[in-house]
N, C-alpha and C. Protein backbone atom coordinates (compact mmCIF):
# COMPACT_ATOMS: atom_id res chain seq x y z
N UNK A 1 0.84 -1.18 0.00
CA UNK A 1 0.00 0.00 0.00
C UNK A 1 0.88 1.24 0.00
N UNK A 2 0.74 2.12 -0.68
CA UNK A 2 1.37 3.60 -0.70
C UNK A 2 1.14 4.17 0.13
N UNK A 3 2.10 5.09 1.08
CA UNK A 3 1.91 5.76 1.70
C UNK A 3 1.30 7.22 1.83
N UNK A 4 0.88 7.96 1.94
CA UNK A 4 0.16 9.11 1.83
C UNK A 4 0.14 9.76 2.79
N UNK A 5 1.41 11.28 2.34
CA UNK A 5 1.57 12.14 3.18
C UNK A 5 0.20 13.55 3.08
N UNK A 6 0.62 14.48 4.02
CA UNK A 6 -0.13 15.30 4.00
C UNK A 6 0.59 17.17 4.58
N UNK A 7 0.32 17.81 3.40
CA UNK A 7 0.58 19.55 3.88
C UNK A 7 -0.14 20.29 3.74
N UNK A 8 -1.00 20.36 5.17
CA UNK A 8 -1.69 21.53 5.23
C UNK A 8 -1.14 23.10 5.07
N UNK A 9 -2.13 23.42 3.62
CA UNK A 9 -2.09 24.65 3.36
C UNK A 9 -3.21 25.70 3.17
N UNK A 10 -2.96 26.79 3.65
CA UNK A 10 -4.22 27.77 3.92
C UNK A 10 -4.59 28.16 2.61
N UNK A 11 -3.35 29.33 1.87
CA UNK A 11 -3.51 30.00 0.19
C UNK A 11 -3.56 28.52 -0.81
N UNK A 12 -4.62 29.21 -1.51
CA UNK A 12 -5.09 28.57 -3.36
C UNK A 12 -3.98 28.21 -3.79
N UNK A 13 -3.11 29.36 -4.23
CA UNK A 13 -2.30 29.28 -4.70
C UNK A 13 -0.69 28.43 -4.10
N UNK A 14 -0.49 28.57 -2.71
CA UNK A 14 0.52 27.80 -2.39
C UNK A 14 0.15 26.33 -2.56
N UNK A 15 -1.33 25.92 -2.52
CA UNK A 15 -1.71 24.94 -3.14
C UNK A 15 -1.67 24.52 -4.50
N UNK A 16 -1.20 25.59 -5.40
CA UNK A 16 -1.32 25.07 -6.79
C UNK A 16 0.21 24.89 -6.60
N UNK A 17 0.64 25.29 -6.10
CA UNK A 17 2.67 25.75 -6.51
C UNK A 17 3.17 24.15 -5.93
N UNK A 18 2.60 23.21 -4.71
CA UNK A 18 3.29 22.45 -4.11
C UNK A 18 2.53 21.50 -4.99
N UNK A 19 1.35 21.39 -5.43
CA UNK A 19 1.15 20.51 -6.53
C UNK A 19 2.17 20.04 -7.62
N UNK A 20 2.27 21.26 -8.13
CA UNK A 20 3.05 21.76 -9.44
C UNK A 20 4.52 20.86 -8.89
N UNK A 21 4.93 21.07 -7.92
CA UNK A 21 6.53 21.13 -7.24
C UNK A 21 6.26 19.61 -7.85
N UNK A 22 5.29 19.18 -6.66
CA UNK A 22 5.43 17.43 -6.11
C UNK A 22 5.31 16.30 -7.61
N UNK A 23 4.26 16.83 -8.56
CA UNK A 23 3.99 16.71 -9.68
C UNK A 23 5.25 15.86 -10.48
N UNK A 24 6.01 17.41 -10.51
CA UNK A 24 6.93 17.30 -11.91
C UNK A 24 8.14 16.32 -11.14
N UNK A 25 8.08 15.76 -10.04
CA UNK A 25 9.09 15.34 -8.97
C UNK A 25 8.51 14.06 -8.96
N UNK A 26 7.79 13.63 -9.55
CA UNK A 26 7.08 12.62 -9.65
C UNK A 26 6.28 11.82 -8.78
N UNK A 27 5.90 12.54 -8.03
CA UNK A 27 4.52 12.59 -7.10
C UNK A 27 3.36 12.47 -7.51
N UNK A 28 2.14 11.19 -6.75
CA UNK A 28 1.02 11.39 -7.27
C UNK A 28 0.51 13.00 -6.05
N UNK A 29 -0.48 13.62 -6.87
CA UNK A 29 -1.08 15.07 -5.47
C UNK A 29 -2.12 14.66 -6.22
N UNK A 30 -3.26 15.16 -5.11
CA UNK A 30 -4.33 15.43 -4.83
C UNK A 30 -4.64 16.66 -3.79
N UNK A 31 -5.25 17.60 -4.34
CA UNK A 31 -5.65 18.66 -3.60
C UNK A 31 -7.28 18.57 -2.52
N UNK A 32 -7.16 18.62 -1.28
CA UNK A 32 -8.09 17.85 -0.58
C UNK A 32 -9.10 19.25 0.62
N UNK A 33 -10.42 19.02 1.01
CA UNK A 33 -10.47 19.37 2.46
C UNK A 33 -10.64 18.35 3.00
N UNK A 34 -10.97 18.74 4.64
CA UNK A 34 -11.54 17.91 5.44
C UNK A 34 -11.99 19.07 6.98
N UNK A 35 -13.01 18.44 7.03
CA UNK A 35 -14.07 19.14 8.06
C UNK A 35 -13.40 19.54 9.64
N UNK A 36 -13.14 20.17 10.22
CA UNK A 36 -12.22 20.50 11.61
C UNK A 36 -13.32 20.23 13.00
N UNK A 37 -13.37 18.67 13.26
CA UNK A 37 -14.14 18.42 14.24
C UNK A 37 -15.46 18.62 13.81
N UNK A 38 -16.40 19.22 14.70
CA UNK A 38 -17.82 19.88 14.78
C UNK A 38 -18.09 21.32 14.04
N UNK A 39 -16.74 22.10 14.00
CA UNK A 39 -17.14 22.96 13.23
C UNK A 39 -17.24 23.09 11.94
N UNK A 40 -17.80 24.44 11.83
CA UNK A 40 -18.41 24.70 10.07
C UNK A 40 -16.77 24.96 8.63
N UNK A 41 -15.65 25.14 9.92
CA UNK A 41 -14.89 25.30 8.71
C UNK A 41 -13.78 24.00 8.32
N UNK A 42 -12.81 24.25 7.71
CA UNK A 42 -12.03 23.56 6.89
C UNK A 42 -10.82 23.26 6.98
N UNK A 43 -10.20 22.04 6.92
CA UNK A 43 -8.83 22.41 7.10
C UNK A 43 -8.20 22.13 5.49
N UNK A 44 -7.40 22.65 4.72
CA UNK A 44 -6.91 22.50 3.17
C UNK A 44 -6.05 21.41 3.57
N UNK A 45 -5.90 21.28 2.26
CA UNK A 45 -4.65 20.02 2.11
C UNK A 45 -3.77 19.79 0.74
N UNK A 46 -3.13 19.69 0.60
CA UNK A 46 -2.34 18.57 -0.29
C UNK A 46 -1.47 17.16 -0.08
N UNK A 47 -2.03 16.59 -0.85
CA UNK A 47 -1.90 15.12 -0.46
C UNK A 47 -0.91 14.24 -1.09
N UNK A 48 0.08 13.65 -0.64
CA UNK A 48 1.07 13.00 -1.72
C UNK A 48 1.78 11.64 -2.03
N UNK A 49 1.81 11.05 -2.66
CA UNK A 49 2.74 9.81 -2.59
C UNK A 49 2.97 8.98 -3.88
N UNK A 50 3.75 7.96 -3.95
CA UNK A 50 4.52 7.15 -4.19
C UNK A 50 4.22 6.48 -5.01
N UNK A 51 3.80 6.06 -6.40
CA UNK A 51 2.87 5.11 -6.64
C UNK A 51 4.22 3.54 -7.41
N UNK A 52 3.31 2.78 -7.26
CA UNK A 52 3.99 1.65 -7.25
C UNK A 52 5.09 1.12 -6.07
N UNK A 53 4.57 1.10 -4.80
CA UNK A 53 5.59 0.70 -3.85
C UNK A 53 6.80 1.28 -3.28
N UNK A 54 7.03 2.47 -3.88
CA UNK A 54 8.20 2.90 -4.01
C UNK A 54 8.21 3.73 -2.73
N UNK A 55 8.94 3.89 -1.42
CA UNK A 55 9.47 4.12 -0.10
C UNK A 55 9.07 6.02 -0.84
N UNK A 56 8.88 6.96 0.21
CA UNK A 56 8.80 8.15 0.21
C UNK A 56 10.14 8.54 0.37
């Protein structure tokens, strides 16, 4: 199973840039939220890893 890291980021854009980074570095990304407990807001994300077995 691949491992799957995670960098929470607040700005759009530092989200497009660490995509972009992890991408061309040959990273699978996925740009993600997820809900903060009970409340109404959000925490951002970018999501990353390894595909085919390969150690981070």
């Amino acid at each position: 199973m691949d491992e799957r890291r995670k960098i929470d980021c607040v700005s759009a854009a530092d989200r497009d840039t660490l995509v972009t980074i992890l991408a061309r570095n040959g990273y699978a990304v996925r740009q993600a939220k997820e809900k903060r407990g009970t409340s109404k807001s959000y925490t951002y994300f970018v999501e990353y890893w390894k595909e085919g077995g390969k150690p981070l």
